[in-house]
Protein backbone atom coordinates (compact mmCIF):
# COMPACT_ATOMS: atom_id res chain seq x y z
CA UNK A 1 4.45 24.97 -1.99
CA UNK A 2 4.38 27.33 0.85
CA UNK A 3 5.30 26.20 4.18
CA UNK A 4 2.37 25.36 6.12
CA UNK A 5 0.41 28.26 8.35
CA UNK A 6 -2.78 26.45 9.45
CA UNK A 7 -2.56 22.97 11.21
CA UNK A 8 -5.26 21.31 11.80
CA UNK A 9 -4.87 18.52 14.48
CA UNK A 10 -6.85 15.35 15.16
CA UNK A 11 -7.35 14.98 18.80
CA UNK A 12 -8.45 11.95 20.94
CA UNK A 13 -8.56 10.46 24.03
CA UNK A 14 -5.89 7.74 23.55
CA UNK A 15 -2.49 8.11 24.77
CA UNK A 16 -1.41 8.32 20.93
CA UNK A 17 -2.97 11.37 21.32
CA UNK A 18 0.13 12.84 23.18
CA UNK A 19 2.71 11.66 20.37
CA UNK A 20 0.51 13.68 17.73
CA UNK A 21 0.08 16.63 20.01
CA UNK A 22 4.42 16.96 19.92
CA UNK A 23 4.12 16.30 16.51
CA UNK A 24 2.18 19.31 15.84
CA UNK A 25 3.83 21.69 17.89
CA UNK A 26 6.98 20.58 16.45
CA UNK A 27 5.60 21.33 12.47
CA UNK A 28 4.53 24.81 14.16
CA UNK A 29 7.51 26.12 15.68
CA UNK A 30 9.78 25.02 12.45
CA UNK A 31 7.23 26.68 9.87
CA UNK A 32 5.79 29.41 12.55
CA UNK A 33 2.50 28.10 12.01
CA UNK A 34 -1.03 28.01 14.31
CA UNK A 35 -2.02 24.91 15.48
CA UNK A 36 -6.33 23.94 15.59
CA UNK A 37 -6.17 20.62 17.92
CA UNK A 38 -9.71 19.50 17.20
CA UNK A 39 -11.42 17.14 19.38
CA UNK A 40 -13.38 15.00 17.61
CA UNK A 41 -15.14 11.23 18.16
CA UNK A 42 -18.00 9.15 17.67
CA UNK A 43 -19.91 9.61 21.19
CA UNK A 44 -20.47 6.74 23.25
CA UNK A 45 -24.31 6.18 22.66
CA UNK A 46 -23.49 5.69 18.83
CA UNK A 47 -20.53 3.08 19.55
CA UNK A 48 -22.82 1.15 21.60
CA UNK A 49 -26.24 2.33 19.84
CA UNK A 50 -28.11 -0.65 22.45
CA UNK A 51 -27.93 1.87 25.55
CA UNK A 52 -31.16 3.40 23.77
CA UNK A 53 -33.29 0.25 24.40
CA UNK A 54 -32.14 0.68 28.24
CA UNK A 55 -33.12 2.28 31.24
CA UNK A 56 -32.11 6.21 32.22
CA UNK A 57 -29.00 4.98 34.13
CA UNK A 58 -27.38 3.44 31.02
CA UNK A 59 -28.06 7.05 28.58
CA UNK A 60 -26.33 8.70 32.02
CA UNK A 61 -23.37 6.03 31.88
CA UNK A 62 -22.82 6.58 27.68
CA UNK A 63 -22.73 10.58 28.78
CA UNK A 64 -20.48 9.93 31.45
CA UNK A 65 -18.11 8.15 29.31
CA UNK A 66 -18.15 11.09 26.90
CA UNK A 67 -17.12 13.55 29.80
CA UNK A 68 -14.52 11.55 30.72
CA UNK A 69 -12.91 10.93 27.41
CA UNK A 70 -13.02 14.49 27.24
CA UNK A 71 -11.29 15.50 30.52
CA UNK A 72 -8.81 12.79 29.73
CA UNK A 73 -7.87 14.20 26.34
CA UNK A 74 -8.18 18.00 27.40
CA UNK A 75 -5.53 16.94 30.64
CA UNK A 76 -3.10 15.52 27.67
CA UNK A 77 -3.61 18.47 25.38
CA UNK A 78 -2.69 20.91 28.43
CA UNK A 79 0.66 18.96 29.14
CA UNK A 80 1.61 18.40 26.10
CA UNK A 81 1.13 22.13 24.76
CA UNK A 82 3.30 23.62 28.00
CA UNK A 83 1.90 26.59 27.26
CA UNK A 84 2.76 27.11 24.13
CA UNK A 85 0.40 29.77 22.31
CA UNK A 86 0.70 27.93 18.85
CA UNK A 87 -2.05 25.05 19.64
CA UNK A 88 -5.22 26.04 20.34
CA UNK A 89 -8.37 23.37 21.76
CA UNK A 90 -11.22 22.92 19.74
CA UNK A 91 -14.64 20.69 19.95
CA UNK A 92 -16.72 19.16 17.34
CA UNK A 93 -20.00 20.52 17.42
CA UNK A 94 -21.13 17.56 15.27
CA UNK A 95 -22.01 14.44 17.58
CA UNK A 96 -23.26 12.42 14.90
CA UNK A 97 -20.56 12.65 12.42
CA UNK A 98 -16.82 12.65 13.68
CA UNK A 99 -15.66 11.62 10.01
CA UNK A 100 -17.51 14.46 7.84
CA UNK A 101 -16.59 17.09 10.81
CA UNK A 102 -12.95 16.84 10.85
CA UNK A 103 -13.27 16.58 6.79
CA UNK A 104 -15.16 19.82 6.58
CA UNK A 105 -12.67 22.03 9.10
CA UNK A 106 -9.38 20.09 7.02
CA UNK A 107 -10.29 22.03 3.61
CA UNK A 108 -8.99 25.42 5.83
CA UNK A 109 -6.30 23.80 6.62
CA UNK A 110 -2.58 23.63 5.08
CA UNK A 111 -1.89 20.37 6.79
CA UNK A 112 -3.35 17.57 8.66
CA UNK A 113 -1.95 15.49 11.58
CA UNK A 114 -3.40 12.54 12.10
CA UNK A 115 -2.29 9.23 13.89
CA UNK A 116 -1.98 5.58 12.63
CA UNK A 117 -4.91 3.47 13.81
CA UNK A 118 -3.63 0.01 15.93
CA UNK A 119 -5.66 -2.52 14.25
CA UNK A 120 -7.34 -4.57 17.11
CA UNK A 121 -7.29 -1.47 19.66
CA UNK A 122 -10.01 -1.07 22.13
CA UNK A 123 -9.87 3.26 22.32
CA UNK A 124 -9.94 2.58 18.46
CA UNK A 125 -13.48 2.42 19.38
CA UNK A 126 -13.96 6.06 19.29
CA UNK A 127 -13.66 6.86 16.08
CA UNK A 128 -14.96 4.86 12.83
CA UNK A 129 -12.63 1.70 11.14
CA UNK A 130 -12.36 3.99 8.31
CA UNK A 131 -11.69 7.32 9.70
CA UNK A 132 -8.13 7.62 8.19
CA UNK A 133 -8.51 6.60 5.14
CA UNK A 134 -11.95 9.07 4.60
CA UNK A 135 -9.93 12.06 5.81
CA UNK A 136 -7.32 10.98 3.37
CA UNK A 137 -9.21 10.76 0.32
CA UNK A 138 -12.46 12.84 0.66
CA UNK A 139 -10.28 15.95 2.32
CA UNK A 140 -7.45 16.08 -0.60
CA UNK A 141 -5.26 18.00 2.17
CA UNK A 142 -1.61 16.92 2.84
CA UNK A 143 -1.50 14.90 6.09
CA UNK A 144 1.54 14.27 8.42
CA UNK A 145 0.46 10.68 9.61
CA UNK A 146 2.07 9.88 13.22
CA UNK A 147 2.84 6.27 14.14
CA UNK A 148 1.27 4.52 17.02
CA UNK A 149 4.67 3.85 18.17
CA UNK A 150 5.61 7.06 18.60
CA UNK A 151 8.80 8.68 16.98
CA UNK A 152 12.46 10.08 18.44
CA UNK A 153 13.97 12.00 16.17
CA UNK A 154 12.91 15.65 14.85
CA UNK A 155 10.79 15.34 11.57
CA UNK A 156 12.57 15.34 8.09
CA UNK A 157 16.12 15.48 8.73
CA UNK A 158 16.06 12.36 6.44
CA UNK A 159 13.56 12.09 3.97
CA UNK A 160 12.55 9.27 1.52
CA UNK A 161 10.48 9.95 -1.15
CA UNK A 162 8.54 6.79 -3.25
CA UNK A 163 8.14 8.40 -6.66
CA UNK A 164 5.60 7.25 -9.42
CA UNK A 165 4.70 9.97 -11.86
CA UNK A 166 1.29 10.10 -11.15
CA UNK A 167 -0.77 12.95 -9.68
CA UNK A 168 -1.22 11.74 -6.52
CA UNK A 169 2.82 11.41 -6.19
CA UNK A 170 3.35 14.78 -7.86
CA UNK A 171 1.22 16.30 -5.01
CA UNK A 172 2.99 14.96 -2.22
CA UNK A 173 6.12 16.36 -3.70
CA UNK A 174 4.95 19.44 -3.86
CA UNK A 175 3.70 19.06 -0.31
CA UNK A 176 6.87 17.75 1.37
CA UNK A 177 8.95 20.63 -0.63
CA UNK A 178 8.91 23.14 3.20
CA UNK A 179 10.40 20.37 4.28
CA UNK A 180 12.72 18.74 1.80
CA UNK A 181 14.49 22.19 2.07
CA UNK A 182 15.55 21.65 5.21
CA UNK A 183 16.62 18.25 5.19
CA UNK A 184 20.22 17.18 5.21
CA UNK A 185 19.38 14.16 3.42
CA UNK A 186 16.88 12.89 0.64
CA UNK A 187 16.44 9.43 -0.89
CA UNK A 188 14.43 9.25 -3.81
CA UNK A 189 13.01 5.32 -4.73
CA UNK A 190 10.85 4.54 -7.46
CA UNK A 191 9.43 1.22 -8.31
CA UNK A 192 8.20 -0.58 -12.23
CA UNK A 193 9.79 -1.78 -14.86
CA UNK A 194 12.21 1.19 -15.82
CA UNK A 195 12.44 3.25 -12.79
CA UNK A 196 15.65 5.41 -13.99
CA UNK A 197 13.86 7.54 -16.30
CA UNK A 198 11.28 9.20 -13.55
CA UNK A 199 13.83 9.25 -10.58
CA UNK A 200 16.27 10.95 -13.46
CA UNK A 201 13.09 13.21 -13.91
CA UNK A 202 12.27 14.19 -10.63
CA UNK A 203 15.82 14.49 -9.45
CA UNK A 204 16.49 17.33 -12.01
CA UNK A 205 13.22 18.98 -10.85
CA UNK A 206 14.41 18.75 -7.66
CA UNK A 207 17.86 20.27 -8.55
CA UNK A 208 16.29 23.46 -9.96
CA UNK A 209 15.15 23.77 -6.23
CA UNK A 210 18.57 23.32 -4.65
CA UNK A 211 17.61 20.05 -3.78
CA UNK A 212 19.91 17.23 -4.20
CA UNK A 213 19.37 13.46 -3.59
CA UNK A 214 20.64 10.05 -3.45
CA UNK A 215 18.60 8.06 -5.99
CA UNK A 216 17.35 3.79 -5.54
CA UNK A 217 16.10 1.83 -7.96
CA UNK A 218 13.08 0.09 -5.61
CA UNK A 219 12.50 -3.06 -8.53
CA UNK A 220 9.50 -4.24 -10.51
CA UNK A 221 8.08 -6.28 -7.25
CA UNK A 222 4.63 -4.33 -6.63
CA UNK A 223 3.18 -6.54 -4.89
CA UNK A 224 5.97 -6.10 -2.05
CA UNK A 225 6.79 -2.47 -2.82
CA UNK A 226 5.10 -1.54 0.40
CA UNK A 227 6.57 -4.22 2.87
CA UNK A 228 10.24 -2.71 0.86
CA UNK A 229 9.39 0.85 1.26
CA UNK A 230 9.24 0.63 4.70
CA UNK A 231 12.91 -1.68 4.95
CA UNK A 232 14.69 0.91 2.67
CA UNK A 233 13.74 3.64 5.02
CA UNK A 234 14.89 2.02 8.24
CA UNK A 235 18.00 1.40 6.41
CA UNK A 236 18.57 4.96 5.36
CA UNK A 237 17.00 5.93 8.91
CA UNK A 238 14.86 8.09 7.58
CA UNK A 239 12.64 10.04 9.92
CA UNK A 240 10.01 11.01 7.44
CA UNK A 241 8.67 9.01 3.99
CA UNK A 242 6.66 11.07 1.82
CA UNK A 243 4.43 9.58 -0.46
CA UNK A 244 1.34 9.93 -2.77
CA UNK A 245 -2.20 7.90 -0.97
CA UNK A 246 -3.69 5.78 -3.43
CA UNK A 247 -7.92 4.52 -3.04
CA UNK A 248 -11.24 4.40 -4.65
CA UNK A 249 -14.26 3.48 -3.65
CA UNK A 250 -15.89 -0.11 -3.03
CA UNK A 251 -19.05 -0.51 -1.98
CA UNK A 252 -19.52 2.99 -0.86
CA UNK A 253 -16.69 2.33 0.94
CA UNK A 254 -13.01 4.04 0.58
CA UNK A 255 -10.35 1.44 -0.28
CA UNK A 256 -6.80 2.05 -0.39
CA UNK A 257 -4.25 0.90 -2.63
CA UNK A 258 -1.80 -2.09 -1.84
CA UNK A 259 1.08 0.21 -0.95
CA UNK A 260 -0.43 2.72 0.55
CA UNK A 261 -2.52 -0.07 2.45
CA UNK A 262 0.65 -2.02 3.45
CA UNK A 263 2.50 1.61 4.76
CA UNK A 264 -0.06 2.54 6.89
CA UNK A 265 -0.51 -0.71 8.70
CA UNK A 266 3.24 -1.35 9.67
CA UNK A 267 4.65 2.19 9.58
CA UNK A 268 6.95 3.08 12.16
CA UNK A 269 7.89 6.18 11.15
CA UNK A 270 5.68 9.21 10.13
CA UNK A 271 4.52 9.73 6.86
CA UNK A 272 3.23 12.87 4.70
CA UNK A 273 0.44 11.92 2.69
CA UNK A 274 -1.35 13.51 -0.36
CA UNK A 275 -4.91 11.90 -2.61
C-alpha cells in the first residue's frame, strides 16, 4: 500500500480531541500527507430532542451549547496545529447525521483517525453509542484509533500484528505496510488451533518486503484472545497493534466481534484498523 496522502480527522469537543489532533499531525509529517480535521457531532437539540416541547429560551440554550462546543473544539484545534499548514478545519454541513457525514467524506480519504469512546462519558454525548463502530464497518477505510488515555511514544516504532488469514486481517496488513517499514521492531501473534502455519505464511510475505519479525504463538483461547492481545503488547511495548475489525449486523445495528469488541474497550495503545 502507498503511504497515506489524505487524512481525514474526527474532531470533537472533548479534551480527547487534543490527543487525536497530535496524532494526526504526527501520521502527516512522517508520510507528508494533508490533514482534513472534520468537525462533526450530533447537535444539542437532537441529544436532548425534549427542548422542542419547550419555550424559545430552551431552542436558544440547545444553540448556545452548539456554539460553544464549537469555540471549544476550534480553540484546541488552533493549539494543537501550531501552525502547522498540514491540518486544515472543516464543519459538517449535515446537522442531522454526524455518523453518515463523517462516513461519506472517509471514502476520499487514505486514513481515518478516530478516538476510543470512554464508556460511561458525559461529552460522549455528542456523538451516537455507535459512532465508532459505523465508521469502522460501513466506511471500509483504514483507521488509526487513538486511546482515551492518550499515548507517549511516536507511532509504530514497535508494532504487533494479530494475524488470522482472513480478509479483514489481510487488509490491515496491507494497510499498516507505510508503517511496518519503518519500524525497528515487529511481533507477529496469531491465535487457533495451529497457528505456525499462517504466522510461517505471513512472515515469508513479509520477508519479500524487507520486513522481518519476531513470531508468538497467541494459543487456541478465543474467548480471551482479546484481553491477551492487549497483555502481549504491553509486554513487547508496542506502540501500535494492527489488526483486522471484525462485525455484522444485529438488529439493524453494527456489532463487533469478541476481539475486536474486547480491544477497543480496554486499549491503551493506538490501533490501525481495517473491515
Amino acid at each position: 500500500m502507498l503511504s497515506p496522502k489524505s487524512i481525514l480527522l474526527h474532531l470533537d469537543s472533548s479534551p480527547q480531541a487534543e490527543q487525536r489532533i497530535r496524532m494526526a499531525r504526527h501520521v502527516a509529517e512522517v508520510f507528508n500527507a494533508q490533514v482534513t480535521a472534520l468537525y462533526c457531532i450530533t447537535t444539542a437539540l437532537l441529544r436532548y430532542p425534549f427542548a422542542l416541547e419547550g419555550a424559545a429560551t430552551a431552542l436558544s440554550m440547545m444553540d448556545e451549547l452548539d456554539k460553544e462546543a464549537k469555540k471549544s473544539a476550534q480553540a484546541m484545534f488552533e493549539k494543537a496545529c501550531a501552525g502547522s499548514s498540514r491540518l486544515k478545519w472543516s464543519e459538517s454541513k449535515n446537522a442531522t447525521g454526524a455518523t453518515w457525514e463523517f462516513i461519506r467524506r472517509a471514502f476520499y480519504a487514505d486514513l481515518l483517525i478516530l478516538g476510543q469512546q470512554e464508556e460511561g462519558h458525559f461529552l460522549n454525548e455528542e456523538l451516537p453509542f455507535d459512532f465508532l463502530t459505523n465508521v469502522l464497518i460501513q466506511s471500509g477505510r483504514p483507521a488509526l484509533i487513538v486511546p482515551y488515555v492518550g499515548f507517549n511514544n511516536p507511532v509504530a516504532q514497535t508494532i504487533l500484528l494479530a494475524w488470522k488469514p482472513t480478509r479483514e486481517a489481510a487488509r490491515a496488513v496491507s494497510a499498516a505496510l507505510p508503517w511496518l517499514y519503518q519500524a525497528k521492531n515487529v511481533h507477529l501473534v496469531c491465535y487457533g488451533t495451529e497457528p505456525k502455519l499462517p504466522l510461517g505464511a505471513l512472515s515469508v510475505f513479509l520477508k519479500a518486503h524487507g520486513i522481518s519479525a519476531i513470531l508468538h504463538q497467541g494459543g487456541s483461547d478465543s474467548v480471551h484472545a482479546g484481553e491477551h492481545l492487549l497483555s502481549l503488547a504491553a509486554d513487547v511495548q508496542a506502540d501500535l497493534l494492527v489488526m483486522g475489525c471484525y462485525g455484522h449486523t444485529r438488529a439493524r445495528q453494527w456489532v463487533f466481534g469478541g476481539v475486536s469488541h474486547s480491544v477497543l474497550r480496554a486499549m491503551t495503545v493506538p490501533v490501525l484498523m481495517v473491515h
